[in-house]
N, C-alpha and C. Protein backbone atom coordinates (compact mmCIF):
# COMPACT_ATOMS: atom_id res chain seq x y z
N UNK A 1 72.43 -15.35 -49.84
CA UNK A 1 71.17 -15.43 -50.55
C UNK A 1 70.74 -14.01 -50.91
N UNK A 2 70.35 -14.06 -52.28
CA UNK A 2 69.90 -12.61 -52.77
C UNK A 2 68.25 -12.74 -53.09
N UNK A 3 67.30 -11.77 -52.35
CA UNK A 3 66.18 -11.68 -52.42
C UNK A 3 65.57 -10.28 -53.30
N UNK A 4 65.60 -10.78 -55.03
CA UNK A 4 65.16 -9.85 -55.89
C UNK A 4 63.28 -9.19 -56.17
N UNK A 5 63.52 -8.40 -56.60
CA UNK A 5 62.12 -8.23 -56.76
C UNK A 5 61.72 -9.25 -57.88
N UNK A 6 60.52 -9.51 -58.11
CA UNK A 6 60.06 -10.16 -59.06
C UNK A 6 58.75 -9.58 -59.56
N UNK A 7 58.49 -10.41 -60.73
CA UNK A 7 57.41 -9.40 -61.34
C UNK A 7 55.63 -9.70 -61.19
N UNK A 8 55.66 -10.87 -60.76
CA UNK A 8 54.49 -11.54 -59.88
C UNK A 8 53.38 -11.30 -60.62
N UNK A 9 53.42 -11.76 -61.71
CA UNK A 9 52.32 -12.20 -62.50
C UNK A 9 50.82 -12.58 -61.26
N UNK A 10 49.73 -12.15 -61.56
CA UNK A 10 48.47 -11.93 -60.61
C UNK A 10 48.02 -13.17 -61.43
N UNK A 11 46.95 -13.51 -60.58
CA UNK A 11 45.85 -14.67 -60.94
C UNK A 11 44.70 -13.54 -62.01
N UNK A 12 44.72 -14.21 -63.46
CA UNK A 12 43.46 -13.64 -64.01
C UNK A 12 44.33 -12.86 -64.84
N UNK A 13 45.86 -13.01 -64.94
CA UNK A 13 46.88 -12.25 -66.14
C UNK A 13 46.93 -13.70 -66.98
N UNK A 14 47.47 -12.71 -68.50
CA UNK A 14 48.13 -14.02 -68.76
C UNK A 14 49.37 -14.49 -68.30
N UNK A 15 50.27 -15.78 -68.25
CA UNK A 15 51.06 -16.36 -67.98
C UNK A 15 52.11 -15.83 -69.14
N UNK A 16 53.28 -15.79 -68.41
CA UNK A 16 54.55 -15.25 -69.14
C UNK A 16 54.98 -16.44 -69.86
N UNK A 17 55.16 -16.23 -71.35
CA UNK A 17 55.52 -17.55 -72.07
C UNK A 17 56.63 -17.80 -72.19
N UNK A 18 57.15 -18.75 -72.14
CA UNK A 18 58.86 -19.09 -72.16
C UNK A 18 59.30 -20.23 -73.29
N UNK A 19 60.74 -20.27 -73.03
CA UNK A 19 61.17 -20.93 -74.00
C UNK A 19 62.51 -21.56 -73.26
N UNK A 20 62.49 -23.12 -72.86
CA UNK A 20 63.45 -23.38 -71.72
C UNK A 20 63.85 -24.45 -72.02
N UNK A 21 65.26 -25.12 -71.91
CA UNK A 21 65.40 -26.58 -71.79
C UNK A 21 65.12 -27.75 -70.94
N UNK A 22 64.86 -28.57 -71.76
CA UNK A 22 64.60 -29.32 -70.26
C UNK A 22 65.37 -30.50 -69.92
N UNK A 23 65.19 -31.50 -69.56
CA UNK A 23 66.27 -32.41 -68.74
C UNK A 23 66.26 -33.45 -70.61
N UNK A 24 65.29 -33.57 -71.04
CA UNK A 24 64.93 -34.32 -72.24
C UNK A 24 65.73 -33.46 -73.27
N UNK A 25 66.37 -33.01 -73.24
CA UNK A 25 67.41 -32.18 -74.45
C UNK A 25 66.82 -31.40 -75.03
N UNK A 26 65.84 -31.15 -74.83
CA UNK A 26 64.95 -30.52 -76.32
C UNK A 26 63.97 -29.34 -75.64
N UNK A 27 63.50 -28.14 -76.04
CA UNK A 27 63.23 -26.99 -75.73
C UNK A 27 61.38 -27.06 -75.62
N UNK A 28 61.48 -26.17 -74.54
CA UNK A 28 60.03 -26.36 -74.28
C UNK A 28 59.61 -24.86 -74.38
N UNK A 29 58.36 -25.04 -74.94
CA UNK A 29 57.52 -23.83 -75.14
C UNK A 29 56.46 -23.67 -74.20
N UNK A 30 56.15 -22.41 -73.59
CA UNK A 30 54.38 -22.38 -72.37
C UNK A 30 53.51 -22.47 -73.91
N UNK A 31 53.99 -21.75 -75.13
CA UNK A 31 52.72 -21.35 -76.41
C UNK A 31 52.18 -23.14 -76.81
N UNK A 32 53.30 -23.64 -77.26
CA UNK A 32 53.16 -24.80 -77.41
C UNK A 32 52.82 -25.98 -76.78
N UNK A 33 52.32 -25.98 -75.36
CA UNK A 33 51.72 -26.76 -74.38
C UNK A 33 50.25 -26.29 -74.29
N UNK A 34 50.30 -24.85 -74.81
CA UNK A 34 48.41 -24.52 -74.85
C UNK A 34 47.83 -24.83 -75.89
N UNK A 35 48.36 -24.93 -77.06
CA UNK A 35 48.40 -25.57 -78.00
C UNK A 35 47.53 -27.15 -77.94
N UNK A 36 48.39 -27.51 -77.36
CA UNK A 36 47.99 -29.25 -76.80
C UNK A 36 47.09 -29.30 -75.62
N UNK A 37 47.43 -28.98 -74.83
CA UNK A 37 46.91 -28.97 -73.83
C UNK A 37 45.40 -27.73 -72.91
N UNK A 38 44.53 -28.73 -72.39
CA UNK A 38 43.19 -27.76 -71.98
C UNK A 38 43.87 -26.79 -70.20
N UNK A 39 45.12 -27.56 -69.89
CA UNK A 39 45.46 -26.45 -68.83
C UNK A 39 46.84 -26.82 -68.25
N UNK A 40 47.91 -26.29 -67.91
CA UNK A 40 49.30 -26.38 -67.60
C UNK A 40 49.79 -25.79 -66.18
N UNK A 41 50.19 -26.73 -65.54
CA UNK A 41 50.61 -26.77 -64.18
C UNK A 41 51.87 -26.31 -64.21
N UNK A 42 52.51 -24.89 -64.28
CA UNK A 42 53.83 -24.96 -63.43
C UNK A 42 54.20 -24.99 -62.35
N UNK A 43 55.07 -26.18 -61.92
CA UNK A 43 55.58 -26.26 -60.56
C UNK A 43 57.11 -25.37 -60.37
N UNK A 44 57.62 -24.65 -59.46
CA UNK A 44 58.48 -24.33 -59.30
C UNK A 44 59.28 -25.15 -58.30
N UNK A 45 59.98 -25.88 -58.51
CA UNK A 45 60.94 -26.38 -57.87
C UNK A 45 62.36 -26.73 -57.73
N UNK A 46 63.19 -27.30 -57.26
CA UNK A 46 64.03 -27.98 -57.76
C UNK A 46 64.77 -28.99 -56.25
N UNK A 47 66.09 -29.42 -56.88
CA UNK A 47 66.13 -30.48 -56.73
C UNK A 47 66.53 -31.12 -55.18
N UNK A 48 66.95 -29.92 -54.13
CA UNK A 48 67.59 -29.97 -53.36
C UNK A 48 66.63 -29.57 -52.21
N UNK A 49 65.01 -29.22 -52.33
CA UNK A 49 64.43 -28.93 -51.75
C UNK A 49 63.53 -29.66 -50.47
N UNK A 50 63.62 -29.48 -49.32
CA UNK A 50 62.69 -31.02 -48.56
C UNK A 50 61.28 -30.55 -48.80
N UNK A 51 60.91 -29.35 -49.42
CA UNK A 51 59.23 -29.40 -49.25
C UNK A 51 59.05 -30.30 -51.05
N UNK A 52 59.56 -30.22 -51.93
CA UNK A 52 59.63 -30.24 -53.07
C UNK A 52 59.97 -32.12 -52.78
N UNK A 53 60.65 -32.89 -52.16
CA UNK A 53 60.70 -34.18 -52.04
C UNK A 53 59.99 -34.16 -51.30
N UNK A 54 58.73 -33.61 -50.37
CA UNK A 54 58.11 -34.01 -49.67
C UNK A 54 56.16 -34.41 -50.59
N UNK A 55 56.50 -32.80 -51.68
CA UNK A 55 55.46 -33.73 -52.59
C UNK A 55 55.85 -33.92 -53.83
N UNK A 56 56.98 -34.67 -54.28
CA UNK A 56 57.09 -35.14 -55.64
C UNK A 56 55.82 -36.24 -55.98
N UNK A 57 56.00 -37.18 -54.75
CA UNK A 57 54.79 -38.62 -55.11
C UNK A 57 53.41 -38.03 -55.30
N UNK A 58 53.62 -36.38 -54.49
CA UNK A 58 51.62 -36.04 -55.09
C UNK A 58 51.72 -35.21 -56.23
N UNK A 59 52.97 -34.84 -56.89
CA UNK A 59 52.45 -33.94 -58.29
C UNK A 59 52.56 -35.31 -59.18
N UNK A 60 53.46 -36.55 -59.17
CA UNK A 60 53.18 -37.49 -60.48
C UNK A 60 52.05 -37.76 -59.62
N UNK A 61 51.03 -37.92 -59.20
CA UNK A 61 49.62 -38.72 -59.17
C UNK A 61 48.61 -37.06 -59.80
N UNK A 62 49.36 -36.09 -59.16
CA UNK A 62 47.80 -35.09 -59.83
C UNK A 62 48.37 -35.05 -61.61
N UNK A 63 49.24 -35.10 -62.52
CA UNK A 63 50.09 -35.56 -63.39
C UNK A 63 48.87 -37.16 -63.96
N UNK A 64 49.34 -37.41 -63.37
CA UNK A 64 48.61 -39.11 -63.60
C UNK A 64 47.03 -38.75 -63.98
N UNK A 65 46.34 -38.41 -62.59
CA UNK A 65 45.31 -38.33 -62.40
C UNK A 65 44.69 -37.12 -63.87
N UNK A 66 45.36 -36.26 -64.11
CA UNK A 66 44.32 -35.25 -64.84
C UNK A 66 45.02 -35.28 -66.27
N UNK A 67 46.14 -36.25 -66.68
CA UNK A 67 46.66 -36.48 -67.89
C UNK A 67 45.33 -36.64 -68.93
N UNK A 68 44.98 -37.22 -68.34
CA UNK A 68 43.51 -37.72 -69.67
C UNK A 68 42.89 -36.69 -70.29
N UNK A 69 42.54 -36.04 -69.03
CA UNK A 69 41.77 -34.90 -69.10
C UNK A 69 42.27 -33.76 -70.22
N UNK A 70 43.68 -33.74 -70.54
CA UNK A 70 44.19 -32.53 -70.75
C UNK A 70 45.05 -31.59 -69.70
N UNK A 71 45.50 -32.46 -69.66
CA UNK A 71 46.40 -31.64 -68.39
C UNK A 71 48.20 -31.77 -68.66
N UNK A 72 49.18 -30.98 -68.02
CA UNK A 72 50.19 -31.17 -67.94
C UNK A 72 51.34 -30.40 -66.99
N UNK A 73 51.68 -31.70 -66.57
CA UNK A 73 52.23 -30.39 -65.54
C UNK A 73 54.05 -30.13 -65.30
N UNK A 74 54.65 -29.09 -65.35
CA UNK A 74 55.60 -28.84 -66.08
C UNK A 74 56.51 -28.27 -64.55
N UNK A 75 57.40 -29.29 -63.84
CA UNK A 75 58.55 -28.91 -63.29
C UNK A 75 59.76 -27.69 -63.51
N UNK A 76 59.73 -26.65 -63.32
CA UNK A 76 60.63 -25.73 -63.60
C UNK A 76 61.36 -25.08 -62.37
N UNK A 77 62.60 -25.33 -62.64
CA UNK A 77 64.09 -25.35 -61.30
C UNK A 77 64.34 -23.59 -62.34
N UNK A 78 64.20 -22.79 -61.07
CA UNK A 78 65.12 -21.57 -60.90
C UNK A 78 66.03 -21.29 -60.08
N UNK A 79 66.23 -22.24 -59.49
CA UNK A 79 67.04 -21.94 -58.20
C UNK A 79 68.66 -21.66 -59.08
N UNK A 80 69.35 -21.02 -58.71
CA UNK A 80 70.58 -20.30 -58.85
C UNK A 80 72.08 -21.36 -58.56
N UNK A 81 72.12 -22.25 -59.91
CA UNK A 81 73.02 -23.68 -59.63
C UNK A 81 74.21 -22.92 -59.51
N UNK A 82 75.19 -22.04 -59.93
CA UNK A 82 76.17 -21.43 -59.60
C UNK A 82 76.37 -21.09 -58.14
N UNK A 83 75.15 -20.81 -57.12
CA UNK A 83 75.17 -20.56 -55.53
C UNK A 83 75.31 -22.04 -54.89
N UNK A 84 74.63 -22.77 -55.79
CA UNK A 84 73.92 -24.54 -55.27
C UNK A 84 74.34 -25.43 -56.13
N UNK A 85 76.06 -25.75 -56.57
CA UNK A 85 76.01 -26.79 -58.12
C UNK A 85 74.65 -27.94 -57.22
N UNK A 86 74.08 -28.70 -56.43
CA UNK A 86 73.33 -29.48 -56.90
C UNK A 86 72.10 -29.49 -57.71
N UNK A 87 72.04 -28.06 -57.83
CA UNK A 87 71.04 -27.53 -58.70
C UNK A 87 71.26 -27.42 -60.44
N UNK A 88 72.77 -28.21 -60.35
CA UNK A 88 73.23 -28.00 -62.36
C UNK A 88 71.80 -29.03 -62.84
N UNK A 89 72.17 -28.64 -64.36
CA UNK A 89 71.35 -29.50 -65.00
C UNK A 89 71.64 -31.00 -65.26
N UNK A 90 72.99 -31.10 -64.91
CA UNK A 90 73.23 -32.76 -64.77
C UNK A 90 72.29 -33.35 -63.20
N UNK A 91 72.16 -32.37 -62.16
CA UNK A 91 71.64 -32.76 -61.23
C UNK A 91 70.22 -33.34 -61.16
N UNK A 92 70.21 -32.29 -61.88
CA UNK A 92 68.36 -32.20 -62.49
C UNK A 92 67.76 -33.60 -63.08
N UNK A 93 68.64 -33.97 -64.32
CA UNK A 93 68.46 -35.23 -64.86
C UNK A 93 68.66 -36.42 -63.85
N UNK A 94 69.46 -36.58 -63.16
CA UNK A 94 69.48 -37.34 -61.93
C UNK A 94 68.45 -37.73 -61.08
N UNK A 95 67.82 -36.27 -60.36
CA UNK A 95 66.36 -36.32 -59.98
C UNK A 95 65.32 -36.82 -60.19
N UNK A 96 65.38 -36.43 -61.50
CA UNK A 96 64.22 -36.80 -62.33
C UNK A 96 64.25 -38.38 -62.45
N UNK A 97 65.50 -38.83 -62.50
CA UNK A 97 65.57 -40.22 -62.93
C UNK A 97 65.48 -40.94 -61.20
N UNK A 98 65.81 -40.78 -60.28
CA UNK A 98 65.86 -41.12 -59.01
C UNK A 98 64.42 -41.00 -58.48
N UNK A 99 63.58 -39.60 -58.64
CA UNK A 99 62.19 -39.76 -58.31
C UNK A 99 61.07 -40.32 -59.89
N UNK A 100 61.95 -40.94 -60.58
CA UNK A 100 60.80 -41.25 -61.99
C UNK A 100 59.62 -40.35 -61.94
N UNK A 101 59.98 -39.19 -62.66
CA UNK A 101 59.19 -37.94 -62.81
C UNK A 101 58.25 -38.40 -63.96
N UNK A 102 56.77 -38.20 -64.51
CA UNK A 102 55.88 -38.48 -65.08
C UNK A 102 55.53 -37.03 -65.71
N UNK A 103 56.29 -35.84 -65.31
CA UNK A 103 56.36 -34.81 -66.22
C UNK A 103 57.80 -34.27 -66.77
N UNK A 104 57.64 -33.14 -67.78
CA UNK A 104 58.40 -32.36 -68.01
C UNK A 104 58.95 -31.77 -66.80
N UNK A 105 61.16 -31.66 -66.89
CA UNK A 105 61.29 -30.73 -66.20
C UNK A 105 62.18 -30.22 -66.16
N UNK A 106 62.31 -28.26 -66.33
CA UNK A 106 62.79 -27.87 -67.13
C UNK A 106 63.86 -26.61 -66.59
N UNK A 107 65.04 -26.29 -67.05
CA UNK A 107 66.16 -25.45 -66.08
C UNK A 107 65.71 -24.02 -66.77
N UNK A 108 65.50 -23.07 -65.94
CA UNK A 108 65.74 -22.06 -65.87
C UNK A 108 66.69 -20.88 -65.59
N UNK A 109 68.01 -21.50 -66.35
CA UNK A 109 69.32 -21.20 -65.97
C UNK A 109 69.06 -19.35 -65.67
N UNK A 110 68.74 -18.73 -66.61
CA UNK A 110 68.59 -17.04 -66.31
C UNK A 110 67.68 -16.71 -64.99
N UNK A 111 66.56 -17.38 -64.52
CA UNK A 111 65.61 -17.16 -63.33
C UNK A 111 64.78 -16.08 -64.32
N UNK A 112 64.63 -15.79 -65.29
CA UNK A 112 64.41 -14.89 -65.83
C UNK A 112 62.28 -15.35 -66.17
N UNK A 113 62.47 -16.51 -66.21
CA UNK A 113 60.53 -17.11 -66.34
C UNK A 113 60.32 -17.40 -64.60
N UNK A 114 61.59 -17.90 -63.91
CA UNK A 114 60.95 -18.14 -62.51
C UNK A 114 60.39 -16.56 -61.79
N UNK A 115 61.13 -15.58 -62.61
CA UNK A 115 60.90 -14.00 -61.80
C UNK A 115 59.48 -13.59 -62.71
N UNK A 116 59.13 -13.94 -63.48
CA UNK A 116 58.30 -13.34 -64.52
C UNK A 116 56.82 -14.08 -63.63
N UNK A 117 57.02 -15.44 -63.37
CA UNK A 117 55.43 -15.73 -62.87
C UNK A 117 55.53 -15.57 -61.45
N UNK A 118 56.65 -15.16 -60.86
CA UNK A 118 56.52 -14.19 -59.36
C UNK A 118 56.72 -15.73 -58.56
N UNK A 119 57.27 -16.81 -58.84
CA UNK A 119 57.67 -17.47 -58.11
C UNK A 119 58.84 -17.18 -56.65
N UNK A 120 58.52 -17.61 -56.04
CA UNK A 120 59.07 -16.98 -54.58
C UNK A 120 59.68 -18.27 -53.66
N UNK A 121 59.46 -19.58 -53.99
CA UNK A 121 59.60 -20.92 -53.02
C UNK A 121 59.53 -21.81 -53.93
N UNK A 122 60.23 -22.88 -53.42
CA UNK A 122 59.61 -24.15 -53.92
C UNK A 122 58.95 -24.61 -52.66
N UNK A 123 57.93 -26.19 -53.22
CA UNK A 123 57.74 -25.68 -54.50
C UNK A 123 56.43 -24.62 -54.71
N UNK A 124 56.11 -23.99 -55.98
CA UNK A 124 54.68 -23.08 -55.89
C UNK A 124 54.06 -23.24 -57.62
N UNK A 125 53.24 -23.68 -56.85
CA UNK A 125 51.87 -24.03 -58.34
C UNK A 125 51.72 -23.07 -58.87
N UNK A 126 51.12 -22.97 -60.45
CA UNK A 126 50.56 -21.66 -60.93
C UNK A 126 49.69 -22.82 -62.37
N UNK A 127 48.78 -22.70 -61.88
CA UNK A 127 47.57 -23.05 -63.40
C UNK A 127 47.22 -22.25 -64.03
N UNK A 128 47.67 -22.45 -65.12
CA UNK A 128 47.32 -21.63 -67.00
C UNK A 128 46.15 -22.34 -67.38
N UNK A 129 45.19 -21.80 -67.70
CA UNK A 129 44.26 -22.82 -68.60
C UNK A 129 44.43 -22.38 -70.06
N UNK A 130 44.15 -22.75 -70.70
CA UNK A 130 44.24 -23.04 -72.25
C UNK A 130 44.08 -21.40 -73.07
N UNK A 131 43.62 -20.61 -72.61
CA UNK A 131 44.11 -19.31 -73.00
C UNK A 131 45.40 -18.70 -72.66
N UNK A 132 45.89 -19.17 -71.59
CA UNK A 132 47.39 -18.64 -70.94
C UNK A 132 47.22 -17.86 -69.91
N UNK A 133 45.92 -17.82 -69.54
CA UNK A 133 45.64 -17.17 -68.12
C UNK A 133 45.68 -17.91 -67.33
N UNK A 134 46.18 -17.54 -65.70
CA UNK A 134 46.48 -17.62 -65.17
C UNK A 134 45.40 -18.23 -63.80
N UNK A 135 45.08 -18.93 -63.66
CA UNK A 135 43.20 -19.08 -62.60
C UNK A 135 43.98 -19.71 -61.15
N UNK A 136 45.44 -20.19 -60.90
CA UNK A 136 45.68 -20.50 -59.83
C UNK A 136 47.04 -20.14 -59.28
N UNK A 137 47.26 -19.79 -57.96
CA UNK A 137 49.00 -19.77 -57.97
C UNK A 137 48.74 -20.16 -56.46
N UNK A 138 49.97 -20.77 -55.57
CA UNK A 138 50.10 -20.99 -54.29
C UNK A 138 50.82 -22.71 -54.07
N UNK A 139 49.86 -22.64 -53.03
CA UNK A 139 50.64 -23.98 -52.28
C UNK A 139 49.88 -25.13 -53.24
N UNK A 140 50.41 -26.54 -52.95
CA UNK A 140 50.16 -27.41 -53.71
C UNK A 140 48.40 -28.11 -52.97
N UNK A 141 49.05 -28.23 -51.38
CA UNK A 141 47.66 -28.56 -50.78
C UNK A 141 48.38 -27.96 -49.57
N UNK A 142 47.43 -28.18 -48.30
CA UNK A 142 47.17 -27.53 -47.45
C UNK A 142 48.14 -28.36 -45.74
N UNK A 143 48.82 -29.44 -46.49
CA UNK A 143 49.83 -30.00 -45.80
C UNK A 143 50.88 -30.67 -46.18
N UNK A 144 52.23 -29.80 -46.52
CA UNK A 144 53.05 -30.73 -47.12
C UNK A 144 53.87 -31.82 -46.15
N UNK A 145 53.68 -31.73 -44.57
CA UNK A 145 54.52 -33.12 -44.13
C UNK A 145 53.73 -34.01 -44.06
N UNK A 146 52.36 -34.09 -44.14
CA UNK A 146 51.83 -35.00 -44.05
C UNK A 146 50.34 -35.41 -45.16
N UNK A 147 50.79 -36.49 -46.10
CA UNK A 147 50.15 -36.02 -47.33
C UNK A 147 48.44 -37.00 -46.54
N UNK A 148 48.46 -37.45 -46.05
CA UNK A 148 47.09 -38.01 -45.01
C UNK A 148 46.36 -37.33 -44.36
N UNK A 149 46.86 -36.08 -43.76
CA UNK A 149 45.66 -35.11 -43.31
C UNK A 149 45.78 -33.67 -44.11
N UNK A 150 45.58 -34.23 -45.45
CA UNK A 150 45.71 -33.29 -46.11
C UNK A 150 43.87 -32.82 -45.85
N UNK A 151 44.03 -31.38 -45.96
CA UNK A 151 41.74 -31.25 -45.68
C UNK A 151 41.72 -29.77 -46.90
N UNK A 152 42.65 -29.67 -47.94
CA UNK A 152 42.64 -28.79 -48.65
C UNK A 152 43.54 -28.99 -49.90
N UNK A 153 42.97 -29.28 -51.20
CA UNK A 153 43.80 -30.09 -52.48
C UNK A 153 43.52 -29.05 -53.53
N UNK A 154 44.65 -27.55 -52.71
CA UNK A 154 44.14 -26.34 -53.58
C UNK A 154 44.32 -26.15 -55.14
N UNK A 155 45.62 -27.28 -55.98
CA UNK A 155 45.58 -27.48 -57.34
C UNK A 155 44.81 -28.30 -57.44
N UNK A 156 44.71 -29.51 -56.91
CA UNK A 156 43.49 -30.49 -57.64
C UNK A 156 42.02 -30.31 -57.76
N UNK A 157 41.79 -29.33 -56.58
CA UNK A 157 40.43 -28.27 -56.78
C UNK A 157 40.19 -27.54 -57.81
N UNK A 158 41.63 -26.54 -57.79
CA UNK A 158 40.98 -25.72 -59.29
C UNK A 158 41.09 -26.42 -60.30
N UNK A 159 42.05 -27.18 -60.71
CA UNK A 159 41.68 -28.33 -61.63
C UNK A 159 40.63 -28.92 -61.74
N UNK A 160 39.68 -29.55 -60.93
CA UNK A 160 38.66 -30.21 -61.15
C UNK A 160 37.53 -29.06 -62.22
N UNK A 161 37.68 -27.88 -61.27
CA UNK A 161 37.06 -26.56 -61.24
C UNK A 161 37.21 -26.39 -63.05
N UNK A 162 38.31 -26.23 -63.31
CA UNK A 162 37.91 -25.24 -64.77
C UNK A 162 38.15 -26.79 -65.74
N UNK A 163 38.38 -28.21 -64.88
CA UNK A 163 37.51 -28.92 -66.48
C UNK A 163 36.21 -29.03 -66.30
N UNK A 164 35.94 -28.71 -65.24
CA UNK A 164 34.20 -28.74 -65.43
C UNK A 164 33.55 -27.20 -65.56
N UNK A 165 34.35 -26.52 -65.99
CA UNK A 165 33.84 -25.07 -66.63
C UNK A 165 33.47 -24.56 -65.49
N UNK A 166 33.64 -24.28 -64.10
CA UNK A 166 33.74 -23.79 -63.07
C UNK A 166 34.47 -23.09 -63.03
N UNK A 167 34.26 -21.68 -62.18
CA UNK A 167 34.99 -20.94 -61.72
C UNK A 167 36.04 -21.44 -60.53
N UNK A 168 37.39 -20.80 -60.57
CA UNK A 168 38.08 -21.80 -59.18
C UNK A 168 38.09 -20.93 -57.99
N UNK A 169 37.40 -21.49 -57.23
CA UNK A 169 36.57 -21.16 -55.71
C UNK A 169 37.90 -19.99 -55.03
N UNK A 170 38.87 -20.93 -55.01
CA UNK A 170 40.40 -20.44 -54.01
C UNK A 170 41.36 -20.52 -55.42
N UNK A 171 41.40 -19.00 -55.61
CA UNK A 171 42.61 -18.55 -56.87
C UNK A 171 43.54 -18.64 -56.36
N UNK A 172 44.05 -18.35 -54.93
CA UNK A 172 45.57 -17.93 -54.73
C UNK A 172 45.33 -18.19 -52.83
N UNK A 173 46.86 -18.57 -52.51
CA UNK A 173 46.92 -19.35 -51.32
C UNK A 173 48.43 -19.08 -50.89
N UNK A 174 49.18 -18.63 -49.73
CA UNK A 174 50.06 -17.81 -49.54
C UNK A 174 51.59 -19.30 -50.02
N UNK A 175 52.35 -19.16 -50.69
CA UNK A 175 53.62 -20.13 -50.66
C UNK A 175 53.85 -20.39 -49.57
N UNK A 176 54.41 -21.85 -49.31
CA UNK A 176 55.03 -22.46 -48.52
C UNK A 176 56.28 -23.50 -48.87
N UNK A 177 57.47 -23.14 -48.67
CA UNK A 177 58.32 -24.03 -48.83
C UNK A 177 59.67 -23.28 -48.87
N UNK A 178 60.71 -23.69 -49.25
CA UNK A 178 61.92 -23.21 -49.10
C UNK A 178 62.35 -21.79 -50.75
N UNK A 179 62.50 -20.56 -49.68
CA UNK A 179 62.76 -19.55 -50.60
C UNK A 179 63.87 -19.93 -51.73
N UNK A 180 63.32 -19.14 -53.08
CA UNK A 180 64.61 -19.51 -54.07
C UNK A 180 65.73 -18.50 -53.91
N UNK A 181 67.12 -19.09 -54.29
CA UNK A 181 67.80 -18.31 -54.36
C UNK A 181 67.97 -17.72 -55.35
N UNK A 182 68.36 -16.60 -55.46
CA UNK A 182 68.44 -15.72 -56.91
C UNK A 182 69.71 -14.96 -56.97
N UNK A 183 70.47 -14.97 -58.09
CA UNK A 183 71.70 -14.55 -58.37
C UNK A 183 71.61 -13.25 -58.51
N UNK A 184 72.81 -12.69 -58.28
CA UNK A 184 72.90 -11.10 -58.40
C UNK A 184 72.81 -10.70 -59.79
């Protein structure tokens, strides 16, 4: 395992825009989701991860839950499939189809957008709101083995937070989950 520097985009920057494939054949834009969308969830994950299957069932419900609203939230695998083939993009599509994913989700074959928003684990949140700034990064909530005593819903907070034109209380919250690997 190679542990690179990264460039760790801060809460209150803008978000590094990318241009990535995703499991749906077709290329995804960060410009073109602000576009549409009032705020964009990247998740960093991928496919081989137990914290990342431990909350797939709570990102399609916060997905579900804030779709209406303007929301979207966008799965992105950096993990290093040449160290991990279960991490290819045939794997990916698999996943997605095995956990019926309700978002976009998208390979980051270079690690080159997973190093740019300073992703460090799966999985790790980062909310863009509709300018491309950046108002959240960290853990998803405040217990991933047990989604019942959860007592802290640090994306669905700031979410609530900036559609109701609120400031978000808790910007940033330390990662938890399994480090990515990163190629030399």
């Amino acid at each position: 395992m190679n542990i690179l520097e990264t460039i760790d985009t801060p809460v209150g920057s803008y978000a590094p825009d990318f241009e990535l494939p995703g499991i749906d054949k077709q290329v995804h834009h960060l410009r073109r989701y602000l576009e549409k969308f009032r705020a964009v969830g990247v998740i960093s994950m991928c496919n081989q991860c137990p914290y990342v299957r431990l909350y797939i069932d709570r990102l399609k419900e916060i997905q579900a839950e804030f779709a209406q609203q303007g929301f979207s939230l966008i799965g992105m695998n950096g993990s290093d499939g040449n160290e991990n083939p279960t991490e290819s993009f045939d794997n990916m599509q698999a996943f997605a189809l095995m956990h019926e994913l309700n978002f976009p989700y998208l390979w980051d074959s270079t690690q080159d957008t997973s190093r740019s928003f300073g992703a460090l684990v799966t999985p790790m949140a980062f909310l863009i709101d509709k300018d491309g700034v950046v108002r959240y990064k960290g853990q998803i909530d405040n217990n991933p083995q047990d989604p019942r005593s959860v007592k802290e819903q640090y994306l669905k907070n700031a979410l609530a937070s900036l559609f109701q034109g609120q400031e978000v209380y808790i910007t940033q919250t330390p990662p938890v989950g399994t480090r990515l690997i990163w190629r030399n």
